[in-house]
Protein backbone atom coordinates (compact mmCIF):
# COMPACT_ATOMS: atom_id res chain seq x y z
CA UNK A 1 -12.77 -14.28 16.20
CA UNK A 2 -11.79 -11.59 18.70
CA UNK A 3 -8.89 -10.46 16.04
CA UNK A 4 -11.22 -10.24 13.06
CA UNK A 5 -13.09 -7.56 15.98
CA UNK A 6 -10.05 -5.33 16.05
CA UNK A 7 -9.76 -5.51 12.38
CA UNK A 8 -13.41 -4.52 12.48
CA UNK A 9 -12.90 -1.95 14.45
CA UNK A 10 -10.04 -0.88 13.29
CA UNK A 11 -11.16 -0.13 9.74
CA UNK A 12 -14.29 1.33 11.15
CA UNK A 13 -12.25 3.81 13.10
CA UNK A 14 -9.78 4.78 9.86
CA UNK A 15 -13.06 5.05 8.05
CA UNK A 16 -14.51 7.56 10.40
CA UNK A 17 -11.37 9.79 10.41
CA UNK A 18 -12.22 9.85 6.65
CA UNK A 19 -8.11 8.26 6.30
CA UNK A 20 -9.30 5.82 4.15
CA UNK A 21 -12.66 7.28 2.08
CA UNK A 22 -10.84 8.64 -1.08
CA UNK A 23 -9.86 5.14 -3.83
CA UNK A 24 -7.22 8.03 -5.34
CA UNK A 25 -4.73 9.30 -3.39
CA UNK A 26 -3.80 12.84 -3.13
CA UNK A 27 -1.17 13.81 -6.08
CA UNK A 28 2.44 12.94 -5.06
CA UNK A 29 1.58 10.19 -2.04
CA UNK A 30 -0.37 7.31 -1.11
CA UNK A 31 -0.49 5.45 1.92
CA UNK A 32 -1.31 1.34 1.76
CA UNK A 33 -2.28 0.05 5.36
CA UNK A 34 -1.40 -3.61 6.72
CA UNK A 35 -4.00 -5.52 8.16
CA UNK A 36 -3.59 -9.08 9.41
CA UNK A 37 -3.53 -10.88 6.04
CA UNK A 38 -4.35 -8.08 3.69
CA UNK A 39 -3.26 -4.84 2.29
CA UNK A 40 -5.66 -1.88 1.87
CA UNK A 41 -6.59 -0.15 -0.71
CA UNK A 42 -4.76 -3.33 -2.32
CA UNK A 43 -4.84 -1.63 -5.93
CA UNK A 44 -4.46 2.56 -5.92
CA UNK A 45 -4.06 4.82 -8.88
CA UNK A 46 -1.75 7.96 -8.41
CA UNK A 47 -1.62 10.83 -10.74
CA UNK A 48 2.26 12.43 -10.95
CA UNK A 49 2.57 15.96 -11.56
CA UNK A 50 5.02 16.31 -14.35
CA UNK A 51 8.44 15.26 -13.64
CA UNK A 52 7.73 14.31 -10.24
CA UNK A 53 7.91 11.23 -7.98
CA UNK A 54 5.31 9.00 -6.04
CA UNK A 55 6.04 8.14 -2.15
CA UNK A 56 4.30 5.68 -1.37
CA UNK A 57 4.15 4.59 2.24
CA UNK A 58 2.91 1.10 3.69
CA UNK A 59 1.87 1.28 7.10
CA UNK A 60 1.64 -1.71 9.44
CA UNK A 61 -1.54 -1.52 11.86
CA UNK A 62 -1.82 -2.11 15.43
CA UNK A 63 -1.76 -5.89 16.10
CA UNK A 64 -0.62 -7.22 12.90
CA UNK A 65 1.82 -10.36 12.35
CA UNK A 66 4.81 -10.20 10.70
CA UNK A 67 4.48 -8.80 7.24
CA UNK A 68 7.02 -7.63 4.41
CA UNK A 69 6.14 -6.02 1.18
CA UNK A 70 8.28 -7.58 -2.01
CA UNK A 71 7.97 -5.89 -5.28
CA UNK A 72 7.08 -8.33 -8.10
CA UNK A 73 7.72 -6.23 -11.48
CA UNK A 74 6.77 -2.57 -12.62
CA UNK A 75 8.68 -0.46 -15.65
CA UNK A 76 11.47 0.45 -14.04
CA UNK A 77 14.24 -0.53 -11.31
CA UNK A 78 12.34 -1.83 -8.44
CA UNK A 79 12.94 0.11 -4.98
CA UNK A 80 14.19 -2.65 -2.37
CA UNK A 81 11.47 -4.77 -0.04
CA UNK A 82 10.59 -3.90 2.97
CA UNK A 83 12.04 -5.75 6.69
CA UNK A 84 9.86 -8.27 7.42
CA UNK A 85 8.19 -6.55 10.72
CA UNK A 86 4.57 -6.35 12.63
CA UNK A 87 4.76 -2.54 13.44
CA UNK A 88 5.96 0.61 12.07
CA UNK A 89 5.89 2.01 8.15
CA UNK A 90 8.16 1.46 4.70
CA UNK A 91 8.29 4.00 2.28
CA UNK A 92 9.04 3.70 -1.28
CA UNK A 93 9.53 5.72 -4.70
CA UNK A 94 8.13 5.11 -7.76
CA UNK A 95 8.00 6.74 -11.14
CA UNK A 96 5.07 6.04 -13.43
CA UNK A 97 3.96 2.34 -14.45
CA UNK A 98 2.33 -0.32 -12.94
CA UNK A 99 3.61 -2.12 -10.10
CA UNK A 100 2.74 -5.28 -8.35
CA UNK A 101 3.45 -6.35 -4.50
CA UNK A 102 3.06 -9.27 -2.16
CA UNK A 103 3.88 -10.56 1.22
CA UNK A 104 5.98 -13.21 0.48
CA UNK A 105 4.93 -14.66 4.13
CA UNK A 106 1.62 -14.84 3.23
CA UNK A 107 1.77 -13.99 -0.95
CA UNK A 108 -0.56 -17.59 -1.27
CA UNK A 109 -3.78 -15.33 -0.25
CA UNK A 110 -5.09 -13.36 -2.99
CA UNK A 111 -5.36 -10.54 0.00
CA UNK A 112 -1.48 -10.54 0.14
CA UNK A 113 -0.87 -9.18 -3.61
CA UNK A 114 -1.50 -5.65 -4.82
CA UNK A 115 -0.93 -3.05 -7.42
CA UNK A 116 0.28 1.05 -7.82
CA UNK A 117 -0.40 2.47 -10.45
CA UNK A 118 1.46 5.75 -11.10
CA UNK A 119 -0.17 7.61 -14.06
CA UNK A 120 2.14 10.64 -15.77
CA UNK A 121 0.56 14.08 -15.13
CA UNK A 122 -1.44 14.66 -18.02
CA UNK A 123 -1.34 18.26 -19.58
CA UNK A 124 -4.21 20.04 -20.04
């Protein structure tokens, strides 16, 4: 009970700093927080600009168990999985497609999965 509080709380607080009010993240970046048992947002569109990258960073939250994030399957080369860890960040670049994740600790909980998607600048 008392960690479901934190969590609570915890998302409360992100959502008062306004970190987690937009579903799109900015062009070129996203960030994907870990809670205890699930990511957030757990699916997030990104628009490239043309030619460019995505960064996206997963960031493990105060008070979390041990987590990894495993790629599943996008359209390209998958970057490598993340250390299986309960604090600190993992960063990884992707080029457009769609691209599912999991915590293989924990990939039974539909809460555990997730998907990028990475849509191509389009011109105007």
């Amino acid at each position: 009970m008392r960690s479901r509080l934190l969590m609570l709380a915890a998302i409360v607080l992100l959502g008062a700093c306004n970190i987690l009010s937009d579903t799109t993240a900015p062009t070129g970046s996203a960030t994907i927080y870990i809670f205890n048992n699930f990511f957030y947002p757990a699916t997030d569109a990104i628009t490239a600009n043309e030619g460019d990258t995505i960064t996206v960073i997963f960031g493990w939250t105060p008070g979390t168990t041990d987590h990894n994030v495993t790629w599943v399957d996008g359209p390209a080369s998958l970057p490598p999985g993340s250390n299986t860890q309960n604090i600190g960040t993992y960063q990884a670049t992707l080029v457009p497609g769609t691209y599912h994740y999991q915590c293989t600790l924990h990939a039974v909980s539909d809460l555990m999965l997730g998907t990028i998607t990475v849509n191509p600048h389009a011109p105007s």
